[in-house]
Protein backbone atom coordinates (compact mmCIF):
# COMPACT_ATOMS: atom_id res chain seq x y z
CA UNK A 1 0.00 0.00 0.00
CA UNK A 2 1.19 3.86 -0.48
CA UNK A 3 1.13 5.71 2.47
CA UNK A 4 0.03 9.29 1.86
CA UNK A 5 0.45 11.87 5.09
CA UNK A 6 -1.22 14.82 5.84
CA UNK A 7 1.75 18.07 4.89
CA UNK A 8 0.63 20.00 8.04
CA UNK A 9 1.32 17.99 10.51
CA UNK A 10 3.02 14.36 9.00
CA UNK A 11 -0.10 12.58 10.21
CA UNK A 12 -1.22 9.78 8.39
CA UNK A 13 -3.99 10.20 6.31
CA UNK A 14 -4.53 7.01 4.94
CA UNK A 15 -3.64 3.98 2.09
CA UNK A 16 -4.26 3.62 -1.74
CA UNK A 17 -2.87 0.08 -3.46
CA UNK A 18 0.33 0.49 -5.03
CA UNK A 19 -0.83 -2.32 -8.37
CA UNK A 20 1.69 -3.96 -9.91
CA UNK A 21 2.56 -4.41 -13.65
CA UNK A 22 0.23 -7.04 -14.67
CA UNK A 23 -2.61 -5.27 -12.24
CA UNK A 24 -1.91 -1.82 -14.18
CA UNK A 25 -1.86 -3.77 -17.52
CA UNK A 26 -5.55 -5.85 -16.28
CA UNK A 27 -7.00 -2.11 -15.75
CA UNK A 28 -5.97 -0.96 -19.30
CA UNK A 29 -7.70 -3.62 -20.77
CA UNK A 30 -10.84 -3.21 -19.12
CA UNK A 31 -10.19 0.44 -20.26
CA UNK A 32 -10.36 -1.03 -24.26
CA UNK A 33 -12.89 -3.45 -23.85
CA UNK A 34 -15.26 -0.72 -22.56
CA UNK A 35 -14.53 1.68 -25.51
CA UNK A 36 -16.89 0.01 -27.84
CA UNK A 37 -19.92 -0.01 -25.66
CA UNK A 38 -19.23 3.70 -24.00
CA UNK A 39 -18.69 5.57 -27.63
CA UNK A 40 -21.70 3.44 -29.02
CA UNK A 41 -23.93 5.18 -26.54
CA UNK A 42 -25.94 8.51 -27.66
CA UNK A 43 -24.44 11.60 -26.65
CA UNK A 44 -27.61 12.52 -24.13
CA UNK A 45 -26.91 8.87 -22.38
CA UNK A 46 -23.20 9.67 -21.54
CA UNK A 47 -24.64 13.47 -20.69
CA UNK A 48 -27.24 11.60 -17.90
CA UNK A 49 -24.11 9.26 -16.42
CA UNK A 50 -21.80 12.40 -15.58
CA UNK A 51 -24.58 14.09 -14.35
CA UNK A 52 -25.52 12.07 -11.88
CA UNK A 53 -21.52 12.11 -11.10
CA UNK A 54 -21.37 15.41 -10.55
CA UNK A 55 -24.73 15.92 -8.57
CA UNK A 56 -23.86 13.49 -6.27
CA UNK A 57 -20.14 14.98 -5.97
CA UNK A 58 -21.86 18.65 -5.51
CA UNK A 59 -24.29 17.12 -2.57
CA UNK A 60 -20.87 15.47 -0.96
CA UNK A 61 -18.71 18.74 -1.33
CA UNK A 62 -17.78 19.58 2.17
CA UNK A 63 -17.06 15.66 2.71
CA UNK A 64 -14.61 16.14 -0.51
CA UNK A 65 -12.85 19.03 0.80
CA UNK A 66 -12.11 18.10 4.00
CA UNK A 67 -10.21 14.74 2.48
CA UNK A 68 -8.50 17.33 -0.14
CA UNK A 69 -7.02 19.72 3.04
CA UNK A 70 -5.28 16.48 4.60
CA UNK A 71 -4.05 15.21 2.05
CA UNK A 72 -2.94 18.22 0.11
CA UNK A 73 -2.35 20.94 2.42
CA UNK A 74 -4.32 23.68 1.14
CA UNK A 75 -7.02 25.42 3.20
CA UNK A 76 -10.71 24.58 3.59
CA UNK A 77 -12.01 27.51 1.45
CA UNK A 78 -9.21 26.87 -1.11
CA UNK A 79 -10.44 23.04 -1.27
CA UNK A 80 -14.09 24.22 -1.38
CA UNK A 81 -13.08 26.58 -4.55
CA UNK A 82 -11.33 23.76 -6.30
CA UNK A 83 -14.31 21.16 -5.95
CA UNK A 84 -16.65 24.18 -7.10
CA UNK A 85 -13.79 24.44 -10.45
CA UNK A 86 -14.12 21.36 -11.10
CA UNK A 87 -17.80 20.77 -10.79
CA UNK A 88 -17.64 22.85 -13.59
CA UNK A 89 -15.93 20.91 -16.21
CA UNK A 90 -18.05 17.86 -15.30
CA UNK A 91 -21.52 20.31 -15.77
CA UNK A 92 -20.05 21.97 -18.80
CA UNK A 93 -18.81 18.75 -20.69
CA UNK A 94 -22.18 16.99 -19.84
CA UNK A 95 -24.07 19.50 -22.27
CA UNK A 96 -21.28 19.71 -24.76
CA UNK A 97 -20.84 16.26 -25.27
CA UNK A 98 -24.10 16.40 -27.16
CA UNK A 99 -22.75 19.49 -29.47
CA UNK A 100 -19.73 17.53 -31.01
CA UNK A 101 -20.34 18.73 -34.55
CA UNK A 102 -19.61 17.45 -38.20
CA UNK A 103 -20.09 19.70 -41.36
CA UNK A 104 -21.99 18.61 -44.66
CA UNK A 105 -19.65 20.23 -47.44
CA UNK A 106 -19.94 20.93 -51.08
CA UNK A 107 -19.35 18.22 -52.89
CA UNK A 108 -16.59 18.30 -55.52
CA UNK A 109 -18.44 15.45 -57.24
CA UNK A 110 -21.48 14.79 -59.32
CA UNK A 111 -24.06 12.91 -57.70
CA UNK A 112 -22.29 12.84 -54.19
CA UNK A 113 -22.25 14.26 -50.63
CA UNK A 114 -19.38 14.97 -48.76
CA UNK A 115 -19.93 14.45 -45.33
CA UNK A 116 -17.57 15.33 -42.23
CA UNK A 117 -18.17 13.29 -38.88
CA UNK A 118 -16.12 13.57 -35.69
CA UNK A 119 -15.33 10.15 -34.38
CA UNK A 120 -14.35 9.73 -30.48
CA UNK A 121 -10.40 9.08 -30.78
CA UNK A 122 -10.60 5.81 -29.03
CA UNK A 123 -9.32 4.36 -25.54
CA UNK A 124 -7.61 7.18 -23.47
CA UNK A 125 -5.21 7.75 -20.48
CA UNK A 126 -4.05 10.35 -18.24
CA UNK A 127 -1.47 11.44 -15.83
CA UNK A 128 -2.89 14.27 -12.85
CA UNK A 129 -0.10 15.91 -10.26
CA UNK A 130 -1.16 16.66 -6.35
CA UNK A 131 -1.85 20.26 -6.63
CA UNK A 132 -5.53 20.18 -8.09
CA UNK A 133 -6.07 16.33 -6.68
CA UNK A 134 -10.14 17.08 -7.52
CA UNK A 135 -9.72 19.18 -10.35
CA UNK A 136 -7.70 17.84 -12.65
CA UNK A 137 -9.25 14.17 -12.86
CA UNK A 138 -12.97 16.10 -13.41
CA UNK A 139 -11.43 18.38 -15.94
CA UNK A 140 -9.71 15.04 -17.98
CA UNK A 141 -12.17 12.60 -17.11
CA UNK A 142 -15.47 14.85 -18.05
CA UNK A 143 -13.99 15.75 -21.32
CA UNK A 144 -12.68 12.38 -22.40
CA UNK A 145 -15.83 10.76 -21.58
CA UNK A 146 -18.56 13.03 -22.80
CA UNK A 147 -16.45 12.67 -26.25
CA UNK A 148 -17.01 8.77 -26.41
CA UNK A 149 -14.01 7.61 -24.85
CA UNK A 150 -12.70 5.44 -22.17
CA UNK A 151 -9.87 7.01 -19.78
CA UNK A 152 -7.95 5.36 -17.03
CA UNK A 153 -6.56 7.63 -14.81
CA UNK A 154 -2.68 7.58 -13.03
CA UNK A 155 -3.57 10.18 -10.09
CA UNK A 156 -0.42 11.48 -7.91
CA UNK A 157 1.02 9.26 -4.98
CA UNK A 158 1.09 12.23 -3.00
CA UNK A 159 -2.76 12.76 -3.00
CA UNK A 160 -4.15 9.98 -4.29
CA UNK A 161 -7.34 9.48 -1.91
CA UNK A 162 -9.67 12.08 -3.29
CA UNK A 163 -8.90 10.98 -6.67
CA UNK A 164 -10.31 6.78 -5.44
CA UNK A 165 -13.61 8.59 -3.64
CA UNK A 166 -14.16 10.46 -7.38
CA UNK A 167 -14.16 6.56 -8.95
CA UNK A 168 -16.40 5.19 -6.30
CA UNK A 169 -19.23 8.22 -6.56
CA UNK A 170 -18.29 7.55 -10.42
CA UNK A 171 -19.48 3.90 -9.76
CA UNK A 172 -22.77 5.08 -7.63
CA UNK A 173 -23.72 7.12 -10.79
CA UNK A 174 -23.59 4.34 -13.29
CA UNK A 175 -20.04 5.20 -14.97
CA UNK A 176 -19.19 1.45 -14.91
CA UNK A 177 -15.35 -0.54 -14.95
CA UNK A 178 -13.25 0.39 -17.83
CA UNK A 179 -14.98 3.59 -18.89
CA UNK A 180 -13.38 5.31 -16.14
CA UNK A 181 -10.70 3.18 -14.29
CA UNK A 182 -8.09 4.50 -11.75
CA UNK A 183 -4.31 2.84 -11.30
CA UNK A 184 -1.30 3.92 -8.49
CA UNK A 185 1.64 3.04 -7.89
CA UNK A 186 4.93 3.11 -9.38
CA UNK A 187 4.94 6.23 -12.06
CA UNK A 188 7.95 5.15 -13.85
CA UNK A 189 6.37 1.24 -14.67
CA UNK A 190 2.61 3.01 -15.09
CA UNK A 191 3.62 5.70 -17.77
CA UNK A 192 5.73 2.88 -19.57
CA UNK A 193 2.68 0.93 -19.77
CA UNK A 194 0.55 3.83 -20.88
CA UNK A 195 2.74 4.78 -23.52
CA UNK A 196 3.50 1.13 -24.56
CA UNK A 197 0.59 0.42 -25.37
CA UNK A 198 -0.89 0.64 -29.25
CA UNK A 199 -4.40 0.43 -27.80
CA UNK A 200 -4.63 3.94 -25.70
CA UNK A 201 -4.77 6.58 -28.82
CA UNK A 202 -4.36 9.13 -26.34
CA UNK A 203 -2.52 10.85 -23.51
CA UNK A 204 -3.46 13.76 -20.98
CA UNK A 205 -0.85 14.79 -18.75
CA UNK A 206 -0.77 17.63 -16.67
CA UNK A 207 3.20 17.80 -14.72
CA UNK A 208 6.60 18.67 -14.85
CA UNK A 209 8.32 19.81 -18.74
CA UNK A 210 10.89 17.36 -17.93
CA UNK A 211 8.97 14.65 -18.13
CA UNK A 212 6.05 15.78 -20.47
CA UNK A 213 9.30 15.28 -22.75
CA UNK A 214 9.80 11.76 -21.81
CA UNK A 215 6.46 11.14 -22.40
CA UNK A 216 5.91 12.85 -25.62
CA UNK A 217 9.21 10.51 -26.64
CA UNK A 218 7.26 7.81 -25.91
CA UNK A 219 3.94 8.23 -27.76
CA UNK A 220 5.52 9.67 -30.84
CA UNK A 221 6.51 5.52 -31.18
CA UNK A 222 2.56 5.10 -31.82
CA UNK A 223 1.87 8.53 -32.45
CA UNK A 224 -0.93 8.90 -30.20
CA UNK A 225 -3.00 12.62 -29.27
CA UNK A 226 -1.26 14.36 -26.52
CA UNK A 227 -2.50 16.93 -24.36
CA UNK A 228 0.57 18.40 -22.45
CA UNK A 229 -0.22 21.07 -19.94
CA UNK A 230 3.37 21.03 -18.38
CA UNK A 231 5.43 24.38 -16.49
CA UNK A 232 5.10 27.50 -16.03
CA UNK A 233 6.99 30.85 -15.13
CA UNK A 234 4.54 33.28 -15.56
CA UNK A 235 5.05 37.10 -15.68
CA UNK A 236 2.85 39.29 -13.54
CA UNK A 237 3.37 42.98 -15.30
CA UNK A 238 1.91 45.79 -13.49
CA UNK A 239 2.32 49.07 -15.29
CA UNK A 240 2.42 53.22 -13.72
CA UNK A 241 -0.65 53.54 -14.54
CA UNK A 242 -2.16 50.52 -12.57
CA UNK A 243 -4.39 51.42 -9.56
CA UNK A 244 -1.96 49.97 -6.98
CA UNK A 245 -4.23 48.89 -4.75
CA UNK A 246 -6.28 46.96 -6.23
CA UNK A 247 -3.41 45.22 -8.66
CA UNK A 248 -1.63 44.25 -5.48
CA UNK A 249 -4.70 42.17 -4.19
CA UNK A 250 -5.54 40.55 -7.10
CA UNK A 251 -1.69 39.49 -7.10
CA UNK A 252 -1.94 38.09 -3.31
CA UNK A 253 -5.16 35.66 -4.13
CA UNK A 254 -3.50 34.17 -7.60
CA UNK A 255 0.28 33.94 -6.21
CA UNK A 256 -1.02 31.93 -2.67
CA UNK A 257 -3.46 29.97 -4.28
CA UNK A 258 -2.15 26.19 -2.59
CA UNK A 259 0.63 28.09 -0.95
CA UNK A 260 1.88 29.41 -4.39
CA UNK A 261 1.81 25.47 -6.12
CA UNK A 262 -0.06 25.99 -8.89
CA UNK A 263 1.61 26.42 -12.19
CA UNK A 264 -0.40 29.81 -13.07
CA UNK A 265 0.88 31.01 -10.14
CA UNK A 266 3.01 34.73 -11.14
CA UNK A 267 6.65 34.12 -10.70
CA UNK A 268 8.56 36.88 -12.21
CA UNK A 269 6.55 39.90 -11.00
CA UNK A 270 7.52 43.17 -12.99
CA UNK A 271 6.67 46.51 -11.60
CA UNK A 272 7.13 50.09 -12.99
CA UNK A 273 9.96 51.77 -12.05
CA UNK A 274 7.78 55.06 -11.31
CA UNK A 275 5.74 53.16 -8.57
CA UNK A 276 7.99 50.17 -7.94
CA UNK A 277 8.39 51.69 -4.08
CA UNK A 278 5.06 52.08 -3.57
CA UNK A 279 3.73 48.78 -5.15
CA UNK A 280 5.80 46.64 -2.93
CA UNK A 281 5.35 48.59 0.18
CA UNK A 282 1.25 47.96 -0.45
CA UNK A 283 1.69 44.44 -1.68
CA UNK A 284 4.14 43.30 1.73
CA UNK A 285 1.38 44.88 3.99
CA UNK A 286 -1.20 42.86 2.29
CA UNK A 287 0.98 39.89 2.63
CA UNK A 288 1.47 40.16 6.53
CA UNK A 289 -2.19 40.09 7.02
CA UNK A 290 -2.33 36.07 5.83
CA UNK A 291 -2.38 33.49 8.39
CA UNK A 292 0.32 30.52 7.85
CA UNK A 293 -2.06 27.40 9.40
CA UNK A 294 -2.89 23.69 9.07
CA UNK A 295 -5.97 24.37 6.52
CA UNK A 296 -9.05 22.92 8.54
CA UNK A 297 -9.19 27.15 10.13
CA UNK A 298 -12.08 28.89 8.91
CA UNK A 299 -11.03 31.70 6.21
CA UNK A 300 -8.40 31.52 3.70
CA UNK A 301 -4.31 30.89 5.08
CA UNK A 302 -1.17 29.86 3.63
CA UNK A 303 -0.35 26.29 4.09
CA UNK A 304 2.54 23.93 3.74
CA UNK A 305 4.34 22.99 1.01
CA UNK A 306 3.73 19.51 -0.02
CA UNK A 307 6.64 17.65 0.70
CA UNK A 308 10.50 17.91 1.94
CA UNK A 309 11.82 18.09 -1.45
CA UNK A 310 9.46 21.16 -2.17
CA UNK A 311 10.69 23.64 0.67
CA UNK A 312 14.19 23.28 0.47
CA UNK A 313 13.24 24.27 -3.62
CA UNK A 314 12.16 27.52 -1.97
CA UNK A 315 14.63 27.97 0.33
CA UNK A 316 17.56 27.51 -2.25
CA UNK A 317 15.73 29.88 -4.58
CA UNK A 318 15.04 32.72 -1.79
CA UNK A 319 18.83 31.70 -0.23
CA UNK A 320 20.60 32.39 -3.62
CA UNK A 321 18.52 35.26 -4.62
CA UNK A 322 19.98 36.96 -1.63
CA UNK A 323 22.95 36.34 -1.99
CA UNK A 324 23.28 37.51 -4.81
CA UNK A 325 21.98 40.82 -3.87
CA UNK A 326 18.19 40.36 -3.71
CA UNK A 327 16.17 41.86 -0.85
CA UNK A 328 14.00 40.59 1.60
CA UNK A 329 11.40 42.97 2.24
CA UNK A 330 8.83 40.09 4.34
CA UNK A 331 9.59 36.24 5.07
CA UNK A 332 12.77 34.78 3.62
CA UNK A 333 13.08 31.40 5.72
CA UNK A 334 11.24 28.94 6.90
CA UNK A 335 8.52 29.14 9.17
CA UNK A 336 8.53 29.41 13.04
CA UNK A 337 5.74 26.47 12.98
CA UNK A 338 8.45 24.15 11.40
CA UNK A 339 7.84 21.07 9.17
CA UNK A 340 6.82 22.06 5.90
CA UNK A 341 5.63 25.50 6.51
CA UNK A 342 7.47 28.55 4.22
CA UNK A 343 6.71 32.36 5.50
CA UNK A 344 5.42 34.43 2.83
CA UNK A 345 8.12 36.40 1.23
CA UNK A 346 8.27 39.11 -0.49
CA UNK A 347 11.70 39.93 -2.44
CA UNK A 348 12.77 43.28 -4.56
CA UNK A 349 15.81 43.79 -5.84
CA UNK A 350 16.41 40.88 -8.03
CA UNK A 351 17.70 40.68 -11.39
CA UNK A 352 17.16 38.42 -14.71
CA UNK A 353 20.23 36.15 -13.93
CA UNK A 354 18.91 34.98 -10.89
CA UNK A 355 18.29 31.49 -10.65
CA UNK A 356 14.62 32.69 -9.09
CA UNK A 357 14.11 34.18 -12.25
CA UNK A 358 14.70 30.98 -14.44
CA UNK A 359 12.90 28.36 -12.00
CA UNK A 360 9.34 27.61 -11.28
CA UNK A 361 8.99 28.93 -7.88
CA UNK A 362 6.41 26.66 -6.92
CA UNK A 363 5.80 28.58 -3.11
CA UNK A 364 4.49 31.84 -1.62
CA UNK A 365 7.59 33.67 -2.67
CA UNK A 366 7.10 37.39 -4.21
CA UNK A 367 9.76 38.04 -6.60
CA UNK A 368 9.88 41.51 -7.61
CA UNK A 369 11.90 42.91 -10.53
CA UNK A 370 12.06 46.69 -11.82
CA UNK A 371 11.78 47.60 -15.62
CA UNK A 372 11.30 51.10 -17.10
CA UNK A 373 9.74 50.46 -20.79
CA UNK A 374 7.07 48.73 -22.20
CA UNK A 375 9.64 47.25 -24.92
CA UNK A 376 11.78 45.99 -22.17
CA UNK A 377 9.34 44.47 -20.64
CA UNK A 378 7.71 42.37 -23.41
CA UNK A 379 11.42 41.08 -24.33
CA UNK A 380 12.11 40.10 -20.50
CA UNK A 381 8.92 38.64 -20.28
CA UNK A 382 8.90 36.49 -23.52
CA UNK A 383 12.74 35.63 -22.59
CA UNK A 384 11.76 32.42 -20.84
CA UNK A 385 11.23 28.98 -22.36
CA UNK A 386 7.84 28.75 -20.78
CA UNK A 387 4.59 30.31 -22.22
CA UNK A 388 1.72 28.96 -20.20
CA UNK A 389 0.16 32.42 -18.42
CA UNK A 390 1.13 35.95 -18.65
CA UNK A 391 -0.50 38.84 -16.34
CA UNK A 392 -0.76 42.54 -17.14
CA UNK A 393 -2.33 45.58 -15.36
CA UNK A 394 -2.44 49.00 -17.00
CA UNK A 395 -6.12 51.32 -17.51
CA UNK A 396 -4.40 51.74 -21.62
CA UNK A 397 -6.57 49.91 -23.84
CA UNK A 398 -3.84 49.89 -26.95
CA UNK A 399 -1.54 48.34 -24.65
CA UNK A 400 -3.24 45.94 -23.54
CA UNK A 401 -4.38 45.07 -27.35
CA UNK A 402 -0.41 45.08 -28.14
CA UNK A 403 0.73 43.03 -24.93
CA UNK A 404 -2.45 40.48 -25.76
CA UNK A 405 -0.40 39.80 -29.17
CA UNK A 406 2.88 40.30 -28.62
CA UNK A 407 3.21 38.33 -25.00
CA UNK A 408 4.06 34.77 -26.04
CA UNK A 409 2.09 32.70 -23.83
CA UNK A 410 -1.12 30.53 -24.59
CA UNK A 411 -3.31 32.58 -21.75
CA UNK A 412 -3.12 36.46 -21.54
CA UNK A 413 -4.45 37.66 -18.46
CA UNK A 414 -5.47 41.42 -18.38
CA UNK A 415 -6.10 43.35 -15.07
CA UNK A 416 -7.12 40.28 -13.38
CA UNK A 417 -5.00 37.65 -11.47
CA UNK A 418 -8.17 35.13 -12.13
CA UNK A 419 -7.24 32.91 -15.11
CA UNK A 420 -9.48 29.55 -15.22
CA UNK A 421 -13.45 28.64 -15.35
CA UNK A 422 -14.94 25.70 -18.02
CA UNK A 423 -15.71 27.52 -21.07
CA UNK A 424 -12.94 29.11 -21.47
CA UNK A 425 -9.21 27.10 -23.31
CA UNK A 426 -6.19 26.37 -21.36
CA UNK A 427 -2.67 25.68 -22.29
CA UNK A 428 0.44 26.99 -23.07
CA UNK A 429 2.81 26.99 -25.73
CA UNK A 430 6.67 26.49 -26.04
CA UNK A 431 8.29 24.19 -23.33
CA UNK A 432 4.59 24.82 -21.21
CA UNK A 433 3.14 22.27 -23.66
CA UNK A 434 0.83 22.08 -26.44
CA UNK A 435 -3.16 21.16 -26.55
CA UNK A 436 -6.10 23.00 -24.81
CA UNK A 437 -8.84 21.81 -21.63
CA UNK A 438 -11.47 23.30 -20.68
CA UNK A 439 -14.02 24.90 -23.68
CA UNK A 440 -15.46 23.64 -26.76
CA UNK A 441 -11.34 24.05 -27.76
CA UNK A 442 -10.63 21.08 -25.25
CA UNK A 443 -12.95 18.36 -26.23
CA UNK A 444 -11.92 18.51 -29.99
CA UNK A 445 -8.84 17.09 -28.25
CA UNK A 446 -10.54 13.71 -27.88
CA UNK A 447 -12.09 13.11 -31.61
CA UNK A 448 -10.76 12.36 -34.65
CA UNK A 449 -12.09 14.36 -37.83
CA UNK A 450 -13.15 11.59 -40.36
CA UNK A 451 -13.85 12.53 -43.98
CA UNK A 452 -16.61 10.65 -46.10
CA UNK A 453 -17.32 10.66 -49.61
CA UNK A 454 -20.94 9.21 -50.24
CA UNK A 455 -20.92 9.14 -54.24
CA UNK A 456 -23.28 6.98 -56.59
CA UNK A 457 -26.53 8.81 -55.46
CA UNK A 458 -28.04 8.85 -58.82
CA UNK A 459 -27.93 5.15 -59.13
């Protein structure tokens, strides 16, 4: 069994099976024996199943959330938004299952129709990280499904039990075995035999670039679909003629969403030279007012970071931005409540050859960088290998037209830190990935455009 533990305190939450090879490789068939049956169904049937998923998920929300803050580490109200998220998908994708479109077009033939159907692309899998242990599998499992496929599902180690109770309300609803089926254990041995195998014609995977690579490696053997929603190092830009305030609380509740774990999260936050001062004084008084706390408190605090391996990530970034002349204007170490908690930091003073600057922060570090033109800006924004998010805040509509083209990232974000909801597509490009969730955008991922020529009518 995997032991998963609870990141505020090390308590023991409890067990999901760790399945071996031939266990893994049992589940994936059930997976493509299902296929045939599930994508044979009419559209409104599939709509009913994941309806009665997600109702009975919606009545069960508090139970869900409460699981999700041991397990994860993020706070009640946090968990409560997340479940709410990704209610969303499995609402939205019920309906627009049933508006998968083809197109009649003109025929380039006498005496014939050409017809254009959208076929579901067959038996599916996907790979979901800790952060959004809820969201992610509703988001991947809703689309895939109300498309006609099957999907079997790798959740994280690290969070693996609300992932098992979304399967068994799955199974109360009447989503039976191998339309949705649900494997742990090793990742390494499971991603082999997702990739491996001819029969799953697609892949969803939502992690590190690193090994989104790997993976991509792998399918390109049988060239299966790939939806790759991988890192991020998103920009936060706040121009002079931002209202200061406000731009400074909107960049509090997106950078501390799950402690600052979330790969939309703003990392390289630039500010206006002309009210740099007074930007980061307002933002680091904002700051001090969150509560670090086990997540089970009423109102919203900032957790722990999920593991060992994730806080001394922080505290090498924060330790080597300050060394090399960075400043710490809140935080900087680790917190007085020990184990996994980080204090909120704010930083100012950094520079573009920073390792900060160059690293998915992945924690409730501020890291605050000067510029002086909106030219300069663009180029030190677009200078990373990662495009998933960008953020800008200035009241000048042709500049936010210009940085909407010219920002190379797959989401542009304009005077709002809030980036996701179900009708809306999201991805990145470069090294963040390629392929869209979420929208009518996302479940074109999961069908395969099939061209028919219907001649001989006159006979």
């Amino acid at each position: 069994m995997i032991d998963v533990f609870n990141p505020a305190d090390g308590s023991r939450v409890g067990q999901a099976p760790e399945l071996g090879v031939a266990e893994v490789r049992a589940a994936i068939d059930r997976t493509c024996a299902a296929f045939p049956g599930w994508s044979g169904k009419l559209a409104r049937e599939r709509a009913e199943l994941l309806r009665g998923w997600f109702e009975r998920m919606r009545a069960d929300r508090h139970v869900f959330a409460e699981l999700m803050v041991r397990e994860n580490g993020k706070c009640l109200a946090e968990a409560l938004g997340e479940i709410d998220y990704g209610l969303g998908f499995i609402e939205w994708y019920a309906e627009e299952g049933k508006r998968i479109y083809g197109d009649i077009i003109p025929s380039h033939a006498e005496h014939a129709e050409v017809l254009v159907f959208k076929a579901p692309a067959g038996p599916t899998a996907a790979i979901t990280p800790w952060n959004f242990p809820f969201m992610m599998i509703a988001r991947k499992v809703a689309t895939a499904l109300a498309a006609g496929c099957t999907m079997i599902i790798k959740p994280s180690e690290l969070t693996p039990l609300t992932a098992y109770r979304m399967l068994d309300y799955a199974r109360q609803a009447g989503i039976g075995p191998g339309v949705f089926e649900m494997v742990t254990g090793d990742p390494r041995a499971i991603g082999e035999l997702f990739t491996g195998d001819p029969r799953i014609r697609k892949l969803s995977f939502t992690g590190s670039t690193a090994v989104g690579k790997l993976l991509a490696a792998a399918c390109g053997n049988d060239l299966k679909k790939m939806t790759l929603e991988l890192g991020g190092n998103a920009p936060f830009i706040v121009f002079d003629d931002a209202d200061v305030d406000k731009t400074a609380t909107q960049l509090v509740m997106a950078k501390l969403r799950n402690s600052g774990q979330v790969c939309i999260s703003p990392n390289r936050i630039y500010v206006h030279a002309a009210i740099h001062d007074r930007f980061v004084a307002a933002l680091a008084a904002k700051v001090a007012a969150i509560p670090v706390d086990q997540g089970l408190r009423e109102g919203f605090v900032v957790g722990p970071l999920i593991n060992q391996a994730g806080i001394d990530k922080v505290a090498a970034l924060v330790d080597d931005a300050t060394r090399r002349g960075g400043r710490i204007v809140l935080g900087g170490k680790r917190h007085a409540r020990g184990g996994l908690f980080y204090e909120p930091t704010v930083l100012a003073g950094l520079d573009d050859g920073m390792d900060i600057a160059h690293t998915e922060i992945f924690g409730p570090v501020f890291a605050i960088y000067r510029f002086d033109t909106e030219d300069e800006v663009v180029r030190r924004a677009n200078q990373s290998e990662y495009g998933l998010v960008a953020y800008a805040f200035t009241r000048d509509l042709g500049r936010a037209l210009r940085l909407s083209r010219h920002i190379e990232a797959g989401m542009v974000i304009l005077n709002s830190g809030s980036v996701g909801t179900a009708s809306v597509p999201f991805g990145g490009v470069k090294h963040s990935g390629y392929g869209r969730e979420g929208s009518h955008y996302g479940i074109e991922e999961y069908v395969e455009v099939k061209y028919v020529l219907l001649a001989g009518l006159d006979q």
